[in-house]
C-alpha atoms as a PDB file:
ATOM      1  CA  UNK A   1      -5.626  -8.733  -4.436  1.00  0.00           C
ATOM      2  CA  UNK A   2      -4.516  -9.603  -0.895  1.00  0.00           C
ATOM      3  CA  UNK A   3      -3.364 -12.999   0.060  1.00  0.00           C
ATOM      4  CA  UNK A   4      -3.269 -14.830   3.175  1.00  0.00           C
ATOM      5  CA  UNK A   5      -0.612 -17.145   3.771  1.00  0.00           C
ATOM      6  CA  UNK A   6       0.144 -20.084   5.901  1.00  0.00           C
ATOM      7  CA  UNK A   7       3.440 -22.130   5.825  1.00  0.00           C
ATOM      8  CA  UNK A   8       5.224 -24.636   8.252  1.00  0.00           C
ATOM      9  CA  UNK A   9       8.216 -26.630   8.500  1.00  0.00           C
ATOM     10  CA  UNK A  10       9.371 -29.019  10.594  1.00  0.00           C
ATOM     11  CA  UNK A  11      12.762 -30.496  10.631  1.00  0.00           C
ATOM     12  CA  UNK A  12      15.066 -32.633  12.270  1.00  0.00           C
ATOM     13  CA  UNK A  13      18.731 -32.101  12.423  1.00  0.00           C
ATOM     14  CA  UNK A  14      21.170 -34.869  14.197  1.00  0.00           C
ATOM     15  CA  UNK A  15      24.029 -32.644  14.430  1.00  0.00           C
ATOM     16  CA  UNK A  16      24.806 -29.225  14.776  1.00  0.00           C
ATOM     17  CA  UNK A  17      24.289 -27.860  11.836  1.00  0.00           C
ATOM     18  CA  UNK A  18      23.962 -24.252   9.758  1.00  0.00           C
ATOM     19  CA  UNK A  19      20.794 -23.588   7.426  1.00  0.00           C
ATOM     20  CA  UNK A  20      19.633 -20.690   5.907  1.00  0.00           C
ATOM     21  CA  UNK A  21      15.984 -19.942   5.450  1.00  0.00           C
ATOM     22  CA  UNK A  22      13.348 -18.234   2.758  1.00  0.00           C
ATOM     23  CA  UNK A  23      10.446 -18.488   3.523  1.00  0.00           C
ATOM     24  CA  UNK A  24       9.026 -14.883   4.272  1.00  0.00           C
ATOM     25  CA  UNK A  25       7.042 -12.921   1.323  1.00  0.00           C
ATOM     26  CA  UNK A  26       9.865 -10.114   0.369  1.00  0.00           C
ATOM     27  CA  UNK A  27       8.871  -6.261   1.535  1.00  0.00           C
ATOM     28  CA  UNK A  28       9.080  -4.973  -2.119  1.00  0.00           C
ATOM     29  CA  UNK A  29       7.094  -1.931  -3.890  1.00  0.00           C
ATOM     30  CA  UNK A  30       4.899  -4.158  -6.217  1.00  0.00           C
ATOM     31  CA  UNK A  31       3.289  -5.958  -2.196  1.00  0.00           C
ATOM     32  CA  UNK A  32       2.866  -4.687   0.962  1.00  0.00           C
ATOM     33  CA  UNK A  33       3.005  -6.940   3.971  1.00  0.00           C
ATOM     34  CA  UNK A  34       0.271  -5.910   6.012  1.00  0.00           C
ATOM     35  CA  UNK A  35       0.537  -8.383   8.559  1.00  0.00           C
ATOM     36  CA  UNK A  36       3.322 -11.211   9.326  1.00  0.00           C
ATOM     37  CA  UNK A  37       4.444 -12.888  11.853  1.00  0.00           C
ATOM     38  CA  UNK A  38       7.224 -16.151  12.447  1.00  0.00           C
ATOM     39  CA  UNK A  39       7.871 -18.653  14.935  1.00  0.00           C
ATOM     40  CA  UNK A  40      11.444 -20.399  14.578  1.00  0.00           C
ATOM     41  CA  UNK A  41      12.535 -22.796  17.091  1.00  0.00           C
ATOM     42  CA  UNK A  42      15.491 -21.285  19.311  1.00  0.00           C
ATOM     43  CA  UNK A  43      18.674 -22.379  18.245  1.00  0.00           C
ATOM     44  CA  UNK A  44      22.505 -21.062  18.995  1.00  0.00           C
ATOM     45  CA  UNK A  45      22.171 -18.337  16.375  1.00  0.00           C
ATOM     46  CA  UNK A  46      19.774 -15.955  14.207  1.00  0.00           C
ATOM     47  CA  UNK A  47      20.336 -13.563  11.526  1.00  0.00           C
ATOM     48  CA  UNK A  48      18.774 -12.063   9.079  1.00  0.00           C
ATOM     49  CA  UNK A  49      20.859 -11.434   5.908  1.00  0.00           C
ATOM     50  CA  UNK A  50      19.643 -10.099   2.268  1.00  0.00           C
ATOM     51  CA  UNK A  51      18.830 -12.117  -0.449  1.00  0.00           C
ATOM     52  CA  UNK A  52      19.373 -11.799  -3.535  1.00  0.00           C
ATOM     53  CA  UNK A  53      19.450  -8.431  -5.681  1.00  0.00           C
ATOM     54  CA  UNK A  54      18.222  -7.466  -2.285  1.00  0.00           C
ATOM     55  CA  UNK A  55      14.926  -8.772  -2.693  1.00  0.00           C
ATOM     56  CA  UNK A  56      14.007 -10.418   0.521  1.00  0.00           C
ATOM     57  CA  UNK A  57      15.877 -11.681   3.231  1.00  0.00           C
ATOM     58  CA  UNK A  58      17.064 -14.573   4.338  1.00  0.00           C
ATOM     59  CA  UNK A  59      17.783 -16.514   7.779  1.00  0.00           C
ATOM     60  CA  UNK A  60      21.282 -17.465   8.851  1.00  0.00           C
ATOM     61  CA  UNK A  61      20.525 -20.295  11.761  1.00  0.00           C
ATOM     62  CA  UNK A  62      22.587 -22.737  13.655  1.00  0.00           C
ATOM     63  CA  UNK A  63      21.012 -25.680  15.208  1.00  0.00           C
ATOM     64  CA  UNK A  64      20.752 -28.735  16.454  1.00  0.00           C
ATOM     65  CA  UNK A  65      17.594 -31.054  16.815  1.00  0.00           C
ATOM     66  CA  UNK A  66      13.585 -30.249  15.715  1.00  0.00           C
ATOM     67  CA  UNK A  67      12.967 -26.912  13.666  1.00  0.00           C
ATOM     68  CA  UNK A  68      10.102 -25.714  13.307  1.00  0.00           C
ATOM     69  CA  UNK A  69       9.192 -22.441  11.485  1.00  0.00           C
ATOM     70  CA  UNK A  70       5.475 -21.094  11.976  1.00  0.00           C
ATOM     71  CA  UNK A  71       4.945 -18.085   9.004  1.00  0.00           C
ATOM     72  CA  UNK A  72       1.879 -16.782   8.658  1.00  0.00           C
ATOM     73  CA  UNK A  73       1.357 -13.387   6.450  1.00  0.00           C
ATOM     74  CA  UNK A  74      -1.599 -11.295   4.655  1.00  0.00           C
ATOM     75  CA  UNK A  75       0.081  -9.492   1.683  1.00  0.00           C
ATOM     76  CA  UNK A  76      -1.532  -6.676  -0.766  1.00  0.00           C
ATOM     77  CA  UNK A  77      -0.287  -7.746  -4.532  1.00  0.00           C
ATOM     78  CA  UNK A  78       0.002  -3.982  -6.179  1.00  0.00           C
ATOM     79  CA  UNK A  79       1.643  -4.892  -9.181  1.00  0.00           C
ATOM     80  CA  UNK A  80       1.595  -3.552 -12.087  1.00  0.00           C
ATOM     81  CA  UNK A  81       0.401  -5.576 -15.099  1.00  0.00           C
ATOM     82  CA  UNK A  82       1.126  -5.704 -18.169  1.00  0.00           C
ATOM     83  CA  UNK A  83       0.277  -8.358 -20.934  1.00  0.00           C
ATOM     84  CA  UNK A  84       3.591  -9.179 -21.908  1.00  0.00           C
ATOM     85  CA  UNK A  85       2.703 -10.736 -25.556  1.00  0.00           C
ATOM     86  CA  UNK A  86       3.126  -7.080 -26.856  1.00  0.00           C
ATOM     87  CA  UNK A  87       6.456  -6.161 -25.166  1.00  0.00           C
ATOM     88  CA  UNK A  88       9.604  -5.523 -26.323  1.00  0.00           C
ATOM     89  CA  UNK A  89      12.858  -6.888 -25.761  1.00  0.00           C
ATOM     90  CA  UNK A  90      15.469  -4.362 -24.916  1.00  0.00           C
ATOM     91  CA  UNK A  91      18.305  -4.190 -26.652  1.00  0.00           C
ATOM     92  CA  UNK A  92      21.370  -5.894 -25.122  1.00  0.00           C
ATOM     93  CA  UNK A  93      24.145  -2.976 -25.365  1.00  0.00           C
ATOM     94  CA  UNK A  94      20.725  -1.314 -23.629  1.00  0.00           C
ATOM     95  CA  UNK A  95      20.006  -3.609 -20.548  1.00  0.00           C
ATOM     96  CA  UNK A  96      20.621  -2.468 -17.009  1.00  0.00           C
ATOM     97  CA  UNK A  97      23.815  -3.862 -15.467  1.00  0.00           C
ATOM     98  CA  UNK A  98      21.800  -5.928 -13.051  1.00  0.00           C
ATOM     99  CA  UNK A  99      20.137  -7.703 -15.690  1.00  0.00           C
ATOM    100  CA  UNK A 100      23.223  -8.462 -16.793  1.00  0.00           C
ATOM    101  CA  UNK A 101      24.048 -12.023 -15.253  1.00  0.00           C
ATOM    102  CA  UNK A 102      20.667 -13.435 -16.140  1.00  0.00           C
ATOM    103  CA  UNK A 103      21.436 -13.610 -19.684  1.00  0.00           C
ATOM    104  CA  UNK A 104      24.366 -16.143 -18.706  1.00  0.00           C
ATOM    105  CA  UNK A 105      23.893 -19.989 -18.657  1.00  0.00           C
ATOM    106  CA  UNK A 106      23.741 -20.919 -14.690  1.00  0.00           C
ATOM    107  CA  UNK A 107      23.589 -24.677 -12.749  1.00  0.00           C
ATOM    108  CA  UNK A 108      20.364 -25.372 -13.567  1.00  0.00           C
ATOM    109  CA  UNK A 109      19.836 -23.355 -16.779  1.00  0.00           C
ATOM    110  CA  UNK A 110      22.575 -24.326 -19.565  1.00  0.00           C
ATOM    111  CA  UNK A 111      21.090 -21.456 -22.450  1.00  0.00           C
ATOM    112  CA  UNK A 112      23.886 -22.222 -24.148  1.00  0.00           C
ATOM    113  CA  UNK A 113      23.399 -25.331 -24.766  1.00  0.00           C
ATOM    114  CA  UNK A 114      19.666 -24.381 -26.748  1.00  0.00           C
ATOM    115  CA  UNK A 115      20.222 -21.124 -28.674  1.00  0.00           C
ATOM    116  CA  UNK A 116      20.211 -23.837 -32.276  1.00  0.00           C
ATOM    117  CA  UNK A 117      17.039 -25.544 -30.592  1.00  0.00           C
ATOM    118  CA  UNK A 118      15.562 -22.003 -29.432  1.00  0.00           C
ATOM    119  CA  UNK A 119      16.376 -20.467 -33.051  1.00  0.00           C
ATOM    120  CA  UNK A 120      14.808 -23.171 -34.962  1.00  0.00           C
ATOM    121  CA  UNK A 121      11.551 -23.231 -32.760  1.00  0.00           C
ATOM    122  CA  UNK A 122      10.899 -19.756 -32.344  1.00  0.00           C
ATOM    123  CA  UNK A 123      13.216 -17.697 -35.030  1.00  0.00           C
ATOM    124  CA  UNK A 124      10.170 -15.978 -36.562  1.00  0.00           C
ATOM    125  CA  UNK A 125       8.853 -14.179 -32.727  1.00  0.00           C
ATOM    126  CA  UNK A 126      10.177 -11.486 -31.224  1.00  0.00           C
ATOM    127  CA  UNK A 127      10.300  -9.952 -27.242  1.00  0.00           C
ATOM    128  CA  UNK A 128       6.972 -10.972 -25.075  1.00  0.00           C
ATOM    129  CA  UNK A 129       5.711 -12.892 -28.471  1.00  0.00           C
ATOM    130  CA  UNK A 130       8.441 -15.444 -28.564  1.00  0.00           C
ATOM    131  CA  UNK A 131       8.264 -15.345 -24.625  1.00  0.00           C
ATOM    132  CA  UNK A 132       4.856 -16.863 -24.577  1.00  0.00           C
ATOM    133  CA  UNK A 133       5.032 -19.085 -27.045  1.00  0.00           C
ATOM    134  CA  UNK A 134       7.962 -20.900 -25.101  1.00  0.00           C
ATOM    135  CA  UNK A 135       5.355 -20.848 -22.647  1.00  0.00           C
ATOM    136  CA  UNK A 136       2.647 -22.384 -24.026  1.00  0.00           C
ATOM    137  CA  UNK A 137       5.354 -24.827 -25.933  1.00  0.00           C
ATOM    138  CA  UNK A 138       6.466 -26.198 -22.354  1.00  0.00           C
ATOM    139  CA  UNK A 139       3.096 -26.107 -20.735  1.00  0.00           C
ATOM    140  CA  UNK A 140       1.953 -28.180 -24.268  1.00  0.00           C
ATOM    141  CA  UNK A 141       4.916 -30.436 -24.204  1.00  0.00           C
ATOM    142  CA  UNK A 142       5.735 -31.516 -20.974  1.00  0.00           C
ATOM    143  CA  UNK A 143       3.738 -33.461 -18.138  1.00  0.00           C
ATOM    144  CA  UNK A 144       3.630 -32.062 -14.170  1.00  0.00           C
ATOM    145  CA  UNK A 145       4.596 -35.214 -12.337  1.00  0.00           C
ATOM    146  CA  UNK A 146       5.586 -34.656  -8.369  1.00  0.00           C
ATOM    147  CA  UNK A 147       8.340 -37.012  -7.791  1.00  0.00           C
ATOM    148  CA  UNK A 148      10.022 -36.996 -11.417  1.00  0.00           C
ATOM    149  CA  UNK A 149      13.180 -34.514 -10.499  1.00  0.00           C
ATOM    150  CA  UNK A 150      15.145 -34.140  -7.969  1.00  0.00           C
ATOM    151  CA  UNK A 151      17.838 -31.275  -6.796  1.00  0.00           C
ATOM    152  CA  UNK A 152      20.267 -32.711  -9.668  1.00  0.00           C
ATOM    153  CA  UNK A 153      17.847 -32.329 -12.044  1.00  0.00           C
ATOM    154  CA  UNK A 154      18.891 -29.385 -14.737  1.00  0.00           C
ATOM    155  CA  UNK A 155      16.511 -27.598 -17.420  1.00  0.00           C
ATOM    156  CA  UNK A 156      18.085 -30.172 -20.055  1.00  0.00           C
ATOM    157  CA  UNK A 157      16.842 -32.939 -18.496  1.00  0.00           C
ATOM    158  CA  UNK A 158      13.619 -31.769 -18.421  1.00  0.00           C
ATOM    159  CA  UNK A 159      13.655 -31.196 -21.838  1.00  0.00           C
ATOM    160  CA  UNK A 160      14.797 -34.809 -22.650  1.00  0.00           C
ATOM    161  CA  UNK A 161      12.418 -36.047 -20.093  1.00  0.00           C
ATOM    162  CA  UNK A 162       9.300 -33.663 -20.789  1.00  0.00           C
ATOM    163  CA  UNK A 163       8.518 -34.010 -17.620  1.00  0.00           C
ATOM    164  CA  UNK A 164       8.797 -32.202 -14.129  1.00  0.00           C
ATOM    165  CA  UNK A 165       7.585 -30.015 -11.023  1.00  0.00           C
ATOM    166  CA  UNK A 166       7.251 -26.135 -11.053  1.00  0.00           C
ATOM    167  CA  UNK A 167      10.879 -25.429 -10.905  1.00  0.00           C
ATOM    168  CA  UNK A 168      11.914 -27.766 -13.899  1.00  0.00           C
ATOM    169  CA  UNK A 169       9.288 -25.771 -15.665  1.00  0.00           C
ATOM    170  CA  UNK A 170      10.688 -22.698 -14.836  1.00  0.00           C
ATOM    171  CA  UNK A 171      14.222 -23.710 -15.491  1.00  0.00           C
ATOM    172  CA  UNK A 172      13.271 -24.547 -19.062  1.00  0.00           C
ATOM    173  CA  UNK A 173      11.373 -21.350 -19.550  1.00  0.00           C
ATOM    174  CA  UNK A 174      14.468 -19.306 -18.242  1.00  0.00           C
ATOM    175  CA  UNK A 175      17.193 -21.268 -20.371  1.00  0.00           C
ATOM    176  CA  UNK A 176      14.678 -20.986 -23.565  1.00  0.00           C
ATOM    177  CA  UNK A 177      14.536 -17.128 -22.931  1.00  0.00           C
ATOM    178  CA  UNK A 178      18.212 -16.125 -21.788  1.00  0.00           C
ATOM    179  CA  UNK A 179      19.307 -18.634 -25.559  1.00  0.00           C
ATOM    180  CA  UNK A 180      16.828 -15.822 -26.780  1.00  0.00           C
ATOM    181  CA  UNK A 181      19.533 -12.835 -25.466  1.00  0.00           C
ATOM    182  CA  UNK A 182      16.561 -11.744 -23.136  1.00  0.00           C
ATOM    183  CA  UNK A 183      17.425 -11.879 -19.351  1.00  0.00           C
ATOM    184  CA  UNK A 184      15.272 -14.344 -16.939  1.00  0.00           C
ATOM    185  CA  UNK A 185      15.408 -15.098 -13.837  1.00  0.00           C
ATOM    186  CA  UNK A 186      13.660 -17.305 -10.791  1.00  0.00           C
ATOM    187  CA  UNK A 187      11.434 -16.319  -8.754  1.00  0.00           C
ATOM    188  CA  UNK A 188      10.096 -18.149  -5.286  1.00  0.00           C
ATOM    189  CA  UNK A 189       6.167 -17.105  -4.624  1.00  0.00           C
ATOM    190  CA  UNK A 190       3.359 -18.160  -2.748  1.00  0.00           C
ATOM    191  CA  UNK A 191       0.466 -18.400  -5.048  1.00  0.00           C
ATOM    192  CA  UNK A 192      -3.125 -19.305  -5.385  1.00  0.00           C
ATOM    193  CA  UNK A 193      -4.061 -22.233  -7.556  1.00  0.00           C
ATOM    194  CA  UNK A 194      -1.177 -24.485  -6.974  1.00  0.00           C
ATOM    195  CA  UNK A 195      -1.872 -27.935  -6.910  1.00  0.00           C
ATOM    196  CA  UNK A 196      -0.674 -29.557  -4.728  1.00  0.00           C
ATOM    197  CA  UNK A 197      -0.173 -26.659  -2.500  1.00  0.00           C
ATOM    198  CA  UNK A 198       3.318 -26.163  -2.347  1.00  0.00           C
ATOM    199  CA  UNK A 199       6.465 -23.646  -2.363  1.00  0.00           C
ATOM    200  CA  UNK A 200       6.027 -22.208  -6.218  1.00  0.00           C
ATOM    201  CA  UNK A 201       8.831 -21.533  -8.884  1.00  0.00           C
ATOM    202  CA  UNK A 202       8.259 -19.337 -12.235  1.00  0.00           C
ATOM    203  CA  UNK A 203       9.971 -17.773 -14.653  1.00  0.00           C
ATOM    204  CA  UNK A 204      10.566 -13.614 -14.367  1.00  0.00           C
ATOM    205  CA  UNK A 205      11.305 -12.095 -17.486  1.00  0.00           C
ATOM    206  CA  UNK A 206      12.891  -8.638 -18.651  1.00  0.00           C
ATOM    207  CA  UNK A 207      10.768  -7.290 -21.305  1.00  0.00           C
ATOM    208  CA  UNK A 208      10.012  -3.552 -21.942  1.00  0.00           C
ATOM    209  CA  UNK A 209      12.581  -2.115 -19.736  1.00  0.00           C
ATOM    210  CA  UNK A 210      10.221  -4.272 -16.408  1.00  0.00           C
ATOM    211  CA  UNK A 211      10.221  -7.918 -14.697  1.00  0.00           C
ATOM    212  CA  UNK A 212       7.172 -10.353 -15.358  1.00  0.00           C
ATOM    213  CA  UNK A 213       5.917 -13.375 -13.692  1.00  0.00           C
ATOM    214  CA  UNK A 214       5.484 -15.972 -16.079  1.00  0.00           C
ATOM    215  CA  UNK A 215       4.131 -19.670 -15.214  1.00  0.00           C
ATOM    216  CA  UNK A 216       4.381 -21.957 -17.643  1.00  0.00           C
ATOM    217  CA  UNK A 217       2.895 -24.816 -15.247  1.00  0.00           C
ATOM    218  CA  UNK A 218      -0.138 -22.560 -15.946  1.00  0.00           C
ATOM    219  CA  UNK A 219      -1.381 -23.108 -12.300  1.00  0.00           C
ATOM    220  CA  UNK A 220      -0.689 -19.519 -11.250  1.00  0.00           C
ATOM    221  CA  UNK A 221      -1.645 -15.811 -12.539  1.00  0.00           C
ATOM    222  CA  UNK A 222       1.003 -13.053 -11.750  1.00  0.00           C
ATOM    223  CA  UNK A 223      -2.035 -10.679 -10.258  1.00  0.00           C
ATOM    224  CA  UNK A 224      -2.091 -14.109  -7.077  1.00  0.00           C
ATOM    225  CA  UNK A 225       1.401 -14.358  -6.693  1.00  0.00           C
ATOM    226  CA  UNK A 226       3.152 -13.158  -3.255  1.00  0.00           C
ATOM    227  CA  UNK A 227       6.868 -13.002  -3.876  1.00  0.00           C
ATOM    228  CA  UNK A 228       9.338 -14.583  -1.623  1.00  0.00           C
ATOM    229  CA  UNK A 229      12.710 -14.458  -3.484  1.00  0.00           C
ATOM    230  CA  UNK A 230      14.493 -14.534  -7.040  1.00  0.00           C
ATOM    231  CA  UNK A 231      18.160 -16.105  -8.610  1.00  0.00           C
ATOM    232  CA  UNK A 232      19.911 -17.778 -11.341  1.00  0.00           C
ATOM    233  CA  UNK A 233      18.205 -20.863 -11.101  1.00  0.00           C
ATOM    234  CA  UNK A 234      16.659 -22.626  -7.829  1.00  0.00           C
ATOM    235  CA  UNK A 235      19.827 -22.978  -6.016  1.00  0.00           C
ATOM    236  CA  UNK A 236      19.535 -19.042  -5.195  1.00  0.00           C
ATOM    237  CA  UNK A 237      16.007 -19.566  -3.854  1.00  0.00           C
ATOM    238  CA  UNK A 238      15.899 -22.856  -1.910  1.00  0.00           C
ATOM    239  CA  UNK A 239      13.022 -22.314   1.334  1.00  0.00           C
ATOM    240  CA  UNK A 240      15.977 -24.391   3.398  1.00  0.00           C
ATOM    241  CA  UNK A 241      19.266 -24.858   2.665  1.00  0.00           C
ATOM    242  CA  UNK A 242      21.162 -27.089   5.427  1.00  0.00           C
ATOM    243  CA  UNK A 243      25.046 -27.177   5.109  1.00  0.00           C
ATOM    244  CA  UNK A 244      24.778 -31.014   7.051  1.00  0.00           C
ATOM    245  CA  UNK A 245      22.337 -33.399   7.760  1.00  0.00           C
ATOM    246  CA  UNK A 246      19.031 -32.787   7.792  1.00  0.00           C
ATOM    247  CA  UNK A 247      15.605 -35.132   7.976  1.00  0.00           C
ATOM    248  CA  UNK A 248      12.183 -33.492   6.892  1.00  0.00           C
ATOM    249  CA  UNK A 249       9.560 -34.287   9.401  1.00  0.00           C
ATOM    250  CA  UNK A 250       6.446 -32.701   7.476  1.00  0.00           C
ATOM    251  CA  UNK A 251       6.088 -29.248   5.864  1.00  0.00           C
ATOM    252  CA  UNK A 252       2.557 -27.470   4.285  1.00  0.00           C
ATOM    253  CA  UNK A 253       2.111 -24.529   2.541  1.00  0.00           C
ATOM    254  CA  UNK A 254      -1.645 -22.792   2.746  1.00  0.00           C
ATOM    255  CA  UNK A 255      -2.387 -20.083   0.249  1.00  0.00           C
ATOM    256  CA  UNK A 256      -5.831 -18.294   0.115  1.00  0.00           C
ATOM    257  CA  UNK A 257      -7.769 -15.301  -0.232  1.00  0.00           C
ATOM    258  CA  UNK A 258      -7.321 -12.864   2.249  1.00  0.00           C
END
C-alpha cells in the first residue's frame, strides 16, 4: 500500500527557545520513502539526530518566533504481516537485549502496578492470544474522547477513567502486555482511518521473535500505517518537544491513498 502524507505545524515561540522535532516517516526496511520533502522555518540552528533504537530521526532546532514545518511524503508500506492471535511469546531468558527495556514499567506505563489485574483478566491466554484480547478488552471498555487527557495523564488513569485519545489507549495496551512479561513498545505513525485526523499512537508488540502494530482504538490497520518513531511510552515520541515556551498556532495532519 503506498500512502501519501500531508502534515503542518505552526508555532509560536516568545523566546529563544530549543525544540526537537518528529515528524518525518522513519527510512526503515518494512517502508520505503519514495518521495519527501520539508519546509522548516530558518532558525539559529538545525540538526538532525537519531531517534530512538535508531528508528527515525529527529530535529534538534533553536528558535525564536513563528515555526512552521511543511512535510509532505508518499511512502510504500512493505511489511510483513502476520496475524498475531497465533504467535508466540518468546521466552524471557530468550529475548533480544534490545527488547529488553520494554518489559520495564516506564512514565506513562506503570506494568507493575497491573500484573494481579492482568493475571486475573487474562491468566488462561497465552502470546498473540492474550495480546488481542487486551485489545479488544480496551477497545470494549473504554470511550475515545479528544480532550479527556492531557501530557500528565498515565496508562492508570486511563484505566480508572476508561476513557482517552490514541496514546492513552496505547499506554494501557503496552502496560497490560509488558505485566504479561512480553515486551511493548510505542510507536508514532501516520495512518489512514483516523478520526479526527491526527498524529497516531499504537501499541508494538514482540511476539514470535518480530514487532507488530497493534491499535486498540481500532481506527487503524497495521498494512495503512507509515511509521514515524517508537519509545517507552509517548514521552520518547512527542512530534514537538519545546524545552521553553511555546504557543500552538494551528497544526493538520492529511493522510490518504497514494
Amino acid at each position: 500500500m503506498k500512502l501519501s502524507i500531508h502534515a503542518r505545524l505552526d508555532y509560536d515561540f516568545p523566546y529563544p527557545t530549543d525544540a526537537l522535532l518528529q515528524v518525518e516517516a522513519a527510512a526503515i526496511p518494512e517502508q520505503q520513502i519514495l518521495s519527501a520533502h520539508i519546509d522548516i522555518t530558518q532558525g539559529e540552528h538545525f540538526a538532525r539526530v537519531p531517534a530512538h533504537n535508531q528508528i527515525g530521526e529527529r530535529i534538534w532546532l533553536r528558535l525564536q518566533g513563528q515555526l512552521v514545518v511543511d512535510y509532505r511524503a508518499t511512502i510504500q508500506i512493505n511489511r510483513i504481516l502476520t496475524e498475531c492471535l497465533n504467535l508466540p511469546k518468546v521466552p524471557t531468558h530468550l529475548l533480544p537485549g534490545e527488547t529488553v527495556e520494554y518489559l520495564m514499567p516506564s512514565r506513562y506505563c506503570p506494568s507493575d502496578q497491573f500484573q494481579n489485574f492482568v493475571s486475573s483478566e487474562f491468566g488462561t491466554l497465552h502470546g498473540g492470544e492474550r495480546v488481542i484480547a487486551m485489545r479488544d478488552w480496551i477497545h470494549s471498555h473504554f470511550s475515545y474522547v479528544p480532550g479527556s487527557s492531557d501530557s500528565a495523564t498515565t496508562a492508570l488513569d486511563t484505566f480508572v477513567n476508561r476513557q482517552g485519545i490514541c496514546r492513552d489507549y496505547a499506554h494501557v495496551l503496552i502496560t497490560f502486555v509488558r505485566a504479561s512479561g512480553i515486551p511493548a513498545r510505542i510507536a508514532s505513525v501516520y495512518a489512514l482511518g483516523v478520526e479526527p485526523p491526527d498524529f497516531h499512537a499504537v501499541a508494538e508488540v514482540f511476539l514470535g521473535g518480530e514487532w507488530h502494530l497493534v491499535d486498540a482504538t481500532g481506527m487503524a490497520q497495521e498494512a495503512a500505517m507509515a511509521k514515524i518513531g517508537v519509545g517507552r511510552d509517548a514521552a520518547d515520541v512527542a512530534f514537538l518537544t519545546a524545552y521553553g515556551q511555546a504557543k500552538m498556532n494551528g497544526q493538520s495532519v492529511q493522510v490518504q491513498p497514494a
